[in-house]
PDB file of N, CA and C in Angstrom:
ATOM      1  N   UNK A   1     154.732 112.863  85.482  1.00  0.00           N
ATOM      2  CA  UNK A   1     153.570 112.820  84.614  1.00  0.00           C
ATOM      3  C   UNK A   1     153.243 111.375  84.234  1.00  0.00           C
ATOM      4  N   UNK A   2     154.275 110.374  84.294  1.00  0.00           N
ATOM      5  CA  UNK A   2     153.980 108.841  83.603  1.00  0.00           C
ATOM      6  C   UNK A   2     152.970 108.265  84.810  1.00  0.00           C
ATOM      7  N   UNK A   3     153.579 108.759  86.024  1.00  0.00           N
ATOM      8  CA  UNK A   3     153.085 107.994  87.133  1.00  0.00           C
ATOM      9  C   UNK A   3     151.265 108.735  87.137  1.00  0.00           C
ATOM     10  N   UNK A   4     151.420 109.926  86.879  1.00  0.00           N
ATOM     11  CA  UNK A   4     149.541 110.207  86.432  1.00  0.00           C
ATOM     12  C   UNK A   4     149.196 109.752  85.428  1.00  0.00           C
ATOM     13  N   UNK A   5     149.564 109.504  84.541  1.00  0.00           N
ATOM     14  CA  UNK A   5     149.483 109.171  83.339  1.00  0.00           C
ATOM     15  C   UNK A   5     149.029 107.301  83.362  1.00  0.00           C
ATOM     16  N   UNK A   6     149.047 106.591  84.472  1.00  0.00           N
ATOM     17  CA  UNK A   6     149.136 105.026  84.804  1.00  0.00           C
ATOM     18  C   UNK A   6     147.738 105.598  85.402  1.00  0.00           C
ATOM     19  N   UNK A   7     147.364 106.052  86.275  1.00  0.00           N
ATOM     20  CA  UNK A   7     145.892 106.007  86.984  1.00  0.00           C
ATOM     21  C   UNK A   7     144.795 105.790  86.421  1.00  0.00           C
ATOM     22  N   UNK A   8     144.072 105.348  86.714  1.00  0.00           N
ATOM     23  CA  UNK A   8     142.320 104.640  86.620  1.00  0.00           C
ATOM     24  C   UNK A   8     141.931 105.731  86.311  1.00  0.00           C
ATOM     25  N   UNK A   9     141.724 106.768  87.580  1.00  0.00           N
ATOM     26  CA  UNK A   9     141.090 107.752  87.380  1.00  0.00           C
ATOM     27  C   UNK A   9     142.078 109.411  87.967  1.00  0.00           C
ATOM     28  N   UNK A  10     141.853 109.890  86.753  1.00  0.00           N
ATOM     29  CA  UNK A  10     142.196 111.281  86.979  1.00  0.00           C
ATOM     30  C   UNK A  10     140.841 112.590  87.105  1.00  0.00           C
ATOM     31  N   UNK A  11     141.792 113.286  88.439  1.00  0.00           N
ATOM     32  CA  UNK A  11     140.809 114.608  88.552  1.00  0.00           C
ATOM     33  C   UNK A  11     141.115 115.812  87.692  1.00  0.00           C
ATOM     34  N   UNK A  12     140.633 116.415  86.957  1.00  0.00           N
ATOM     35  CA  UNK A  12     141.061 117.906  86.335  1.00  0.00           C
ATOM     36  C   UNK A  12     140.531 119.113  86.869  1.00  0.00           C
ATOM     37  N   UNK A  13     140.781 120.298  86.788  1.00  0.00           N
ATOM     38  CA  UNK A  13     140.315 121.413  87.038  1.00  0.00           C
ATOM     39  C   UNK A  13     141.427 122.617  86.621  1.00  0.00           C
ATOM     40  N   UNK A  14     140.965 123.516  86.795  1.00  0.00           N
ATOM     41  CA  UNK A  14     141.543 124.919  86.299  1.00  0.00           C
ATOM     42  C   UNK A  14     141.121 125.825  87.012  1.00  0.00           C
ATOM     43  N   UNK A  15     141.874 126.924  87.683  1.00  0.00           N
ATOM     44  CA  UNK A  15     141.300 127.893  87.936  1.00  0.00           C
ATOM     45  C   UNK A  15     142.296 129.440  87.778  1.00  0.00           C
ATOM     46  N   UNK A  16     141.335 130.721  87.575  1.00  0.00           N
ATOM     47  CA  UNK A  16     141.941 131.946  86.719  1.00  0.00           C
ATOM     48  C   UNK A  16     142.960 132.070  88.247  1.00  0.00           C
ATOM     49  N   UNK A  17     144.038 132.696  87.802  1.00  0.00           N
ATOM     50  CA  UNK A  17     144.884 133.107  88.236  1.00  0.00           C
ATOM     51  C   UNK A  17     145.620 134.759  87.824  1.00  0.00           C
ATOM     52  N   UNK A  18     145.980 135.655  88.351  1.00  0.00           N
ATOM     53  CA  UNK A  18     146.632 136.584  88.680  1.00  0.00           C
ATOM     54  C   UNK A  18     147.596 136.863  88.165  1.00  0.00           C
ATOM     55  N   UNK A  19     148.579 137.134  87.440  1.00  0.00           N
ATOM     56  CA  UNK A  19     150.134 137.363  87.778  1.00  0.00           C
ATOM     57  C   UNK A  19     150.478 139.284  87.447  1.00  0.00           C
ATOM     58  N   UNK A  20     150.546 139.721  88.485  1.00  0.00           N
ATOM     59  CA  UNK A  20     150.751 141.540  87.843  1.00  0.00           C
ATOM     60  C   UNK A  20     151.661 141.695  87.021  1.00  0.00           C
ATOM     61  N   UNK A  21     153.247 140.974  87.389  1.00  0.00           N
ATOM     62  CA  UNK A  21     154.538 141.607  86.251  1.00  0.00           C
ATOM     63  C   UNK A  21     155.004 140.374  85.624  1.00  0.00           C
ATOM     64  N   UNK A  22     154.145 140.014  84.223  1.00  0.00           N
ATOM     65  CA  UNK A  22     154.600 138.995  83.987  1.00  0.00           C
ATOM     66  C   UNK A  22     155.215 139.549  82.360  1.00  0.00           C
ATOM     67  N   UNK A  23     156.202 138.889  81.935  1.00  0.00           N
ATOM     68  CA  UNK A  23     156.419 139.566  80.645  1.00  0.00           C
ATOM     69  C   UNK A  23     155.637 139.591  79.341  1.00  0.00           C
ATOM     70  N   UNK A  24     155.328 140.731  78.798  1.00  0.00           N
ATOM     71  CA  UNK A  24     154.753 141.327  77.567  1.00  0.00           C
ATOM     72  C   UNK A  24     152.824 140.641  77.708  1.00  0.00           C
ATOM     73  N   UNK A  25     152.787 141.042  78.754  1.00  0.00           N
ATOM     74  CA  UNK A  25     151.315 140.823  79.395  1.00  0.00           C
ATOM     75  C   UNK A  25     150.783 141.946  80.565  1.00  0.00           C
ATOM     76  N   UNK A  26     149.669 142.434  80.419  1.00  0.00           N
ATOM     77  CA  UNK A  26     148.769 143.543  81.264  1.00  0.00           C
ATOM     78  C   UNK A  26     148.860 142.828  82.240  1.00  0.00           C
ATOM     79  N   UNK A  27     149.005 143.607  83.661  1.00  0.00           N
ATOM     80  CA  UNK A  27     148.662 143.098  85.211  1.00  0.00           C
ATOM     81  C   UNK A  27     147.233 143.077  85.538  1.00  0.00           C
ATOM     82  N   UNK A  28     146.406 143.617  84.472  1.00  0.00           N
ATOM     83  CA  UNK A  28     144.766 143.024  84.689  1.00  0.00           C
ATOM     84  C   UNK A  28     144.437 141.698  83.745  1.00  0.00           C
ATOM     85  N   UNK A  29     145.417 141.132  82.828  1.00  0.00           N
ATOM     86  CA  UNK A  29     145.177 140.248  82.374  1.00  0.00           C
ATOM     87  C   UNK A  29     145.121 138.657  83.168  1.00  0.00           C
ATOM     88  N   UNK A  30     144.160 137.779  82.790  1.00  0.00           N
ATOM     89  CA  UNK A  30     144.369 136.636  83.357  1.00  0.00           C
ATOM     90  C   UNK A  30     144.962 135.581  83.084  1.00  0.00           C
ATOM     91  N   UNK A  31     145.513 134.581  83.633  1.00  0.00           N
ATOM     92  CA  UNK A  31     146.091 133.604  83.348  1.00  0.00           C
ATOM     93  C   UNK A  31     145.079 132.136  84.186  1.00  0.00           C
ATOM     94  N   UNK A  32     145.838 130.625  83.951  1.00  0.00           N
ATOM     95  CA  UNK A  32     145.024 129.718  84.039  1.00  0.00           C
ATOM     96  C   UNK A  32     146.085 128.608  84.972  1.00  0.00           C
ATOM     97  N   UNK A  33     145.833 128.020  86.240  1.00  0.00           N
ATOM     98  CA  UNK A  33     146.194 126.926  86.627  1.00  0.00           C
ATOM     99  C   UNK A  33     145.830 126.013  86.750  1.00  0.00           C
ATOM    100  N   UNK A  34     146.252 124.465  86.153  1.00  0.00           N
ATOM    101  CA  UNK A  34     145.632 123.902  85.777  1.00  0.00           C
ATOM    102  C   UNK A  34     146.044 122.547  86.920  1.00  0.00           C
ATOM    103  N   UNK A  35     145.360 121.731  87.661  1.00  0.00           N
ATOM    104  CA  UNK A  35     146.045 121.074  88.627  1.00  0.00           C
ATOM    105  C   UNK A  35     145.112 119.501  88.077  1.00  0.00           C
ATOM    106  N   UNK A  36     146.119 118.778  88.336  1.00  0.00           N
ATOM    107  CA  UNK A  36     145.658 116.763  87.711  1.00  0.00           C
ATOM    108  C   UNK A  36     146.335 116.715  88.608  1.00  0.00           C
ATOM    109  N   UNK A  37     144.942 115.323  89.140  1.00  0.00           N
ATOM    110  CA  UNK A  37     145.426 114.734  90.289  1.00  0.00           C
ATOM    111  C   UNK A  37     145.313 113.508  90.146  1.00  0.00           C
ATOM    112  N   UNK A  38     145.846 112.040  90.279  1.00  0.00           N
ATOM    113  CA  UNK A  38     145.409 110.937  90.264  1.00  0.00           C
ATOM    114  C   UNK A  38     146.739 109.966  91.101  1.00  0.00           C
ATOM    115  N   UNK A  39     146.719 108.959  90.506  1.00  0.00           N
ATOM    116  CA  UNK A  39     147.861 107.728  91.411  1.00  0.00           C
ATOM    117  C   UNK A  39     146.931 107.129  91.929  1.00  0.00           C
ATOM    118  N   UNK A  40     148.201 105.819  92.748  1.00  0.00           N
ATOM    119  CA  UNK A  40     147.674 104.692  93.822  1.00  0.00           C
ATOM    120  C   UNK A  40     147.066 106.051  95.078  1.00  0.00           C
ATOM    121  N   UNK A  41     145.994 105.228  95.875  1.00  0.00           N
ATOM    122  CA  UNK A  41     145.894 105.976  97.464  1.00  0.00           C
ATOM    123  C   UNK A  41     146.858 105.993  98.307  1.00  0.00           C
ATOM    124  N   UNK A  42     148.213 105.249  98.366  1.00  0.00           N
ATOM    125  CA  UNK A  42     148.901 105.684  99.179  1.00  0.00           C
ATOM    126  C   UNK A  42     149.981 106.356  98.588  1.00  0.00           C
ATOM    127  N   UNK A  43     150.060 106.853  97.254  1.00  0.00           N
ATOM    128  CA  UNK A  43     151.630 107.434  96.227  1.00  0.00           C
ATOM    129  C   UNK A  43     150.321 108.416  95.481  1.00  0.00           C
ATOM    130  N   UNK A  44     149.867 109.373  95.924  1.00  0.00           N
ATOM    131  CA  UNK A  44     148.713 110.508  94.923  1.00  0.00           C
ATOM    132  C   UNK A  44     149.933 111.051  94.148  1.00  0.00           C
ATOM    133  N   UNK A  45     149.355 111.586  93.023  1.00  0.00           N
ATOM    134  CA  UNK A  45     150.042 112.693  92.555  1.00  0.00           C
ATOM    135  C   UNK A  45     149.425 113.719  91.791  1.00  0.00           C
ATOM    136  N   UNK A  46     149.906 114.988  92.264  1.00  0.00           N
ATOM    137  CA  UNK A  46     149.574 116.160  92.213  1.00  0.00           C
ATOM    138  C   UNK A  46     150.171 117.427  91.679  1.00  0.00           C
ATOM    139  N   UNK A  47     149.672 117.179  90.308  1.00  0.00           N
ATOM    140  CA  UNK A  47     150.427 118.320  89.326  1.00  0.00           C
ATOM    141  C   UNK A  47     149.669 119.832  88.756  1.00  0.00           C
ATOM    142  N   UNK A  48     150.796 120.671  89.008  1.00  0.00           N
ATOM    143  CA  UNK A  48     150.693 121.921  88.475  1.00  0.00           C
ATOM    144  C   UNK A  48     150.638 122.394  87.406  1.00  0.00           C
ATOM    145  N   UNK A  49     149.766 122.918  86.371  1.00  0.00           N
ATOM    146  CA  UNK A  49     150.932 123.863  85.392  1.00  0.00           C
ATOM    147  C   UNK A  49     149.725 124.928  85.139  1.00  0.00           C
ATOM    148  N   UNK A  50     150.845 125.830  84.574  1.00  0.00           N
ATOM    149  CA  UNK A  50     150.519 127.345  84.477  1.00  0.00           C
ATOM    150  C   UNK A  50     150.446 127.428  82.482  1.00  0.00           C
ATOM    151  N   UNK A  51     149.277 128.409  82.483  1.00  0.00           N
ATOM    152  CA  UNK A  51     149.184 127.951  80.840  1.00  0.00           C
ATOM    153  C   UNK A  51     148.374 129.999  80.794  1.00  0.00           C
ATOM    154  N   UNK A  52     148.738 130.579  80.154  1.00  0.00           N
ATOM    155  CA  UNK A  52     147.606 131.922  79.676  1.00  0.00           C
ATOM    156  C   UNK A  52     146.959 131.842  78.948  1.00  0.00           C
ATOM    157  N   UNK A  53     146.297 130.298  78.417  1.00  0.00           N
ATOM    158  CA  UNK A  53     145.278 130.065  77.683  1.00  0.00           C
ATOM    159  C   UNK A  53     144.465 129.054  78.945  1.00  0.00           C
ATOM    160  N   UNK A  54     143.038 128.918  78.625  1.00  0.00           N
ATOM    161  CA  UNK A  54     142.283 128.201  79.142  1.00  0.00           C
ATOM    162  C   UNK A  54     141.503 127.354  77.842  1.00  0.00           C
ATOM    163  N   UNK A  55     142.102 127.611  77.018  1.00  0.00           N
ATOM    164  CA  UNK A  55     141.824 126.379  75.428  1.00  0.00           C
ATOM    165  C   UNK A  55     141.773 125.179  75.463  1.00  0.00           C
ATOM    166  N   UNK A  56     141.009 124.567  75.200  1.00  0.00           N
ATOM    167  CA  UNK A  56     140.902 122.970  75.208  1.00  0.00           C
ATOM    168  C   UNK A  56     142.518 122.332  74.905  1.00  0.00           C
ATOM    169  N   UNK A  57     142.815 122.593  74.146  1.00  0.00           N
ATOM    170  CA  UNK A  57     144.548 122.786  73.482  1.00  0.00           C
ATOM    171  C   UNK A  57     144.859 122.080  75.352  1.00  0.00           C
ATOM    172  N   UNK A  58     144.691 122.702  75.978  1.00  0.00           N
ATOM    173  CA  UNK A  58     145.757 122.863  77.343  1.00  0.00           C
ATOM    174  C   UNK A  58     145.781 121.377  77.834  1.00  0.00           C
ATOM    175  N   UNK A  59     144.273 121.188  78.386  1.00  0.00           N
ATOM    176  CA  UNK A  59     144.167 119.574  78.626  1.00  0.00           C
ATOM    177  C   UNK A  59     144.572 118.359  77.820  1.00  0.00           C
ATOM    178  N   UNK A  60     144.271 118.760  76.700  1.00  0.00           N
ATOM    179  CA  UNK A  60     144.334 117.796  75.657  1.00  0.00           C
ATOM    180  C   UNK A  60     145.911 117.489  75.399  1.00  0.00           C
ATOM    181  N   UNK A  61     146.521 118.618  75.866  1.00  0.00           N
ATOM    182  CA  UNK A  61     148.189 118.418  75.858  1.00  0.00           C
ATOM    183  C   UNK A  61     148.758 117.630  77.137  1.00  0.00           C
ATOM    184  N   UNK A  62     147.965 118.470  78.124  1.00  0.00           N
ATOM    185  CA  UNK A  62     148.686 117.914  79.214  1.00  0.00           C
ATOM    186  C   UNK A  62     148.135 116.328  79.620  1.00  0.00           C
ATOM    187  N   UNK A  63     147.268 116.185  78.760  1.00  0.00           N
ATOM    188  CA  UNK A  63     146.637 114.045  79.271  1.00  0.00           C
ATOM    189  C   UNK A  63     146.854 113.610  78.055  1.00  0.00           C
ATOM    190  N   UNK A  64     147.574 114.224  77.392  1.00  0.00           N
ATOM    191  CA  UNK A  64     148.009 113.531  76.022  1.00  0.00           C
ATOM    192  C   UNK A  64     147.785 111.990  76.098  1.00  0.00           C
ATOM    193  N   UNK A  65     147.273 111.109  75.644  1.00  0.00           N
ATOM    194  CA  UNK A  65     147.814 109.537  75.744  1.00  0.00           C
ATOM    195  C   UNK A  65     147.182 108.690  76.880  1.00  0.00           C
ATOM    196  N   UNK A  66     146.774 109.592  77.630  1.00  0.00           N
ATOM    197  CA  UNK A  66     145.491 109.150  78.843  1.00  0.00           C
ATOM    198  C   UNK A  66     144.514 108.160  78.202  1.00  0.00           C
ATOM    199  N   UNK A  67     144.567 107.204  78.717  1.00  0.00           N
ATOM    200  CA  UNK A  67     143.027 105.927  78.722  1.00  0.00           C
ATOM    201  C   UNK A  67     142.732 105.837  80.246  1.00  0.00           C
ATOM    202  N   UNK A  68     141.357 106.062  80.802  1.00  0.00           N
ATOM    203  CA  UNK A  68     140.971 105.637  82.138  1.00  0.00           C
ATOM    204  C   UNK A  68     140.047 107.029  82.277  1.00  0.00           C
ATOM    205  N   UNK A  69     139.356 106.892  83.084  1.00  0.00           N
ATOM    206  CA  UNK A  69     138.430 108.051  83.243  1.00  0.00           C
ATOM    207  C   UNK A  69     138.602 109.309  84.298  1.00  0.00           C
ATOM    208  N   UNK A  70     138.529 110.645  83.476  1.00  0.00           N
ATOM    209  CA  UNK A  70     138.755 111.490  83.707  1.00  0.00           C
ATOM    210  C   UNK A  70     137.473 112.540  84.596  1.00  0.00           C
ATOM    211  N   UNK A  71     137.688 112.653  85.560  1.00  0.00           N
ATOM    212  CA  UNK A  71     136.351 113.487  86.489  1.00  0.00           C
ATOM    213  C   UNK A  71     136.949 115.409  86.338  1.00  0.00           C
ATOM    214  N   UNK A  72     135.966 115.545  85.787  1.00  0.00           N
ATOM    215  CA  UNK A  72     136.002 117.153  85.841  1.00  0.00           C
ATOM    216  C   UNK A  72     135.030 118.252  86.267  1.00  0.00           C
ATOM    217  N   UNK A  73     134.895 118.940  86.061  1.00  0.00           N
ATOM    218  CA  UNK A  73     133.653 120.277  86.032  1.00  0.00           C
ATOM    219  C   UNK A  73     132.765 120.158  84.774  1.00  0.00           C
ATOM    220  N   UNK A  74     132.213 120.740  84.169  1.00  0.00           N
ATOM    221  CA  UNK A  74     130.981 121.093  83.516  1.00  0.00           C
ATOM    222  C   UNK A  74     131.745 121.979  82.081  1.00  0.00           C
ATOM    223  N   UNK A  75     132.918 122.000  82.395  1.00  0.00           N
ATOM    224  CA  UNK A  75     133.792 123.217  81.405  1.00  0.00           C
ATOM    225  C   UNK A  75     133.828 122.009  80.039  1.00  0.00           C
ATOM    226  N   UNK A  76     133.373 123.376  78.878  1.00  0.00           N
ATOM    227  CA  UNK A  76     133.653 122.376  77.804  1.00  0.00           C
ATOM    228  C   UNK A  76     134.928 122.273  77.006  1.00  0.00           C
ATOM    229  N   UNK A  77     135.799 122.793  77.542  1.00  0.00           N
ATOM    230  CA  UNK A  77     137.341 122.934  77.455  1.00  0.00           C
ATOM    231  C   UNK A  77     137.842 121.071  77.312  1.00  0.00           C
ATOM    232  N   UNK A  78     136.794 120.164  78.232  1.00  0.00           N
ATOM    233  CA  UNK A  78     137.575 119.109  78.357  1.00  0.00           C
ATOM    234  C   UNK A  78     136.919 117.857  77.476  1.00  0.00           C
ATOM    235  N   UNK A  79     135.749 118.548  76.643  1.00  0.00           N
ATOM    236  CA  UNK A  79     135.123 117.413  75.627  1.00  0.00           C
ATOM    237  C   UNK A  79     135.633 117.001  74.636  1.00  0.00           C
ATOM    238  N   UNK A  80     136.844 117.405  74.472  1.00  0.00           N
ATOM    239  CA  UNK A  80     137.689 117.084  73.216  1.00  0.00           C
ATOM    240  C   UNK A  80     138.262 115.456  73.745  1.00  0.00           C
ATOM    241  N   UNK A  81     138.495 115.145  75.314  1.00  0.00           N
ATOM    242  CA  UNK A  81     139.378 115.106  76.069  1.00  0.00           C
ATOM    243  C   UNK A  81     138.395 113.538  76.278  1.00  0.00           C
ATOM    244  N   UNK A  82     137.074 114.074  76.373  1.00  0.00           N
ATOM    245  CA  UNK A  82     136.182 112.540  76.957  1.00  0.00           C
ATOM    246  C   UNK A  82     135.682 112.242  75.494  1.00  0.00           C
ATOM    247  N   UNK A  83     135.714 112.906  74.279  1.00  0.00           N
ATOM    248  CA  UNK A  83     135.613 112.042  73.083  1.00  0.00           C
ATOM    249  C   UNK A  83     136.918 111.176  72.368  1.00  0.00           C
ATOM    250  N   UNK A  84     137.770 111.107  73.283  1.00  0.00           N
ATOM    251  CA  UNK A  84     138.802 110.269  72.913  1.00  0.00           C
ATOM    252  C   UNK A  84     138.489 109.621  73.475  1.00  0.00           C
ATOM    253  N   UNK A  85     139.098 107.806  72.124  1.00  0.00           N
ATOM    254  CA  UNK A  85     138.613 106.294  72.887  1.00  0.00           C
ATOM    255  C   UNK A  85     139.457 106.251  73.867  1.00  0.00           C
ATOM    256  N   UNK A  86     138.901 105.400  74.787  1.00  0.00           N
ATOM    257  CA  UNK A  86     139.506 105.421  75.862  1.00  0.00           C
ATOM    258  C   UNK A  86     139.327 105.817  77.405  1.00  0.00           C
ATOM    259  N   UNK A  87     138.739 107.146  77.066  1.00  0.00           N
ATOM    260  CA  UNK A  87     138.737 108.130  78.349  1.00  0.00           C
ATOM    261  C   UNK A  87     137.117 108.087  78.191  1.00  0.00           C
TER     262      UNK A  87
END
């Protein structure tokens, strides 16, 4: 995460995800993966995480401390995220 956490520019996105037997959760319920991508061009890095919220909360945790500009979608999940100085 430090080594994404150093990049110019980070990518975000999310997308709903599936899980049928997950504990004390419905198999029609959805869940959220959330993938950041950034680094040098020849060392990328490319992170996962799994969250059953899609709450602004999520990003804002996972770029905690981020300065440099962040490219995303249209989701307003991440305006918490570009009104911090910095980003």
């Amino acid at each position: 995460r430090d080594s994404l956490l150093a990049s110019r520019v980070i990518h975000c996105d999310e997308t709903r995800v599936q899980v049928l037997k997950e504990p004390d959760r419905e198999p029609s319920s959805h869940s959220w993966m959330w993938v950041q991508t950034g680094g040098p061009p020849d060392q990328p890095v490319i992170l996962f995480d799994y969250s059953t919220s899609r709450a602004q909360e999520v990003p804002t945790r996972l770029l905690e401390g981020y300065r440099g500009s962040l490219m995303t979608d249209d989701y307003a999940g991440y305006n918490a995220l570009g009104a911090q100085a910095g980003v």
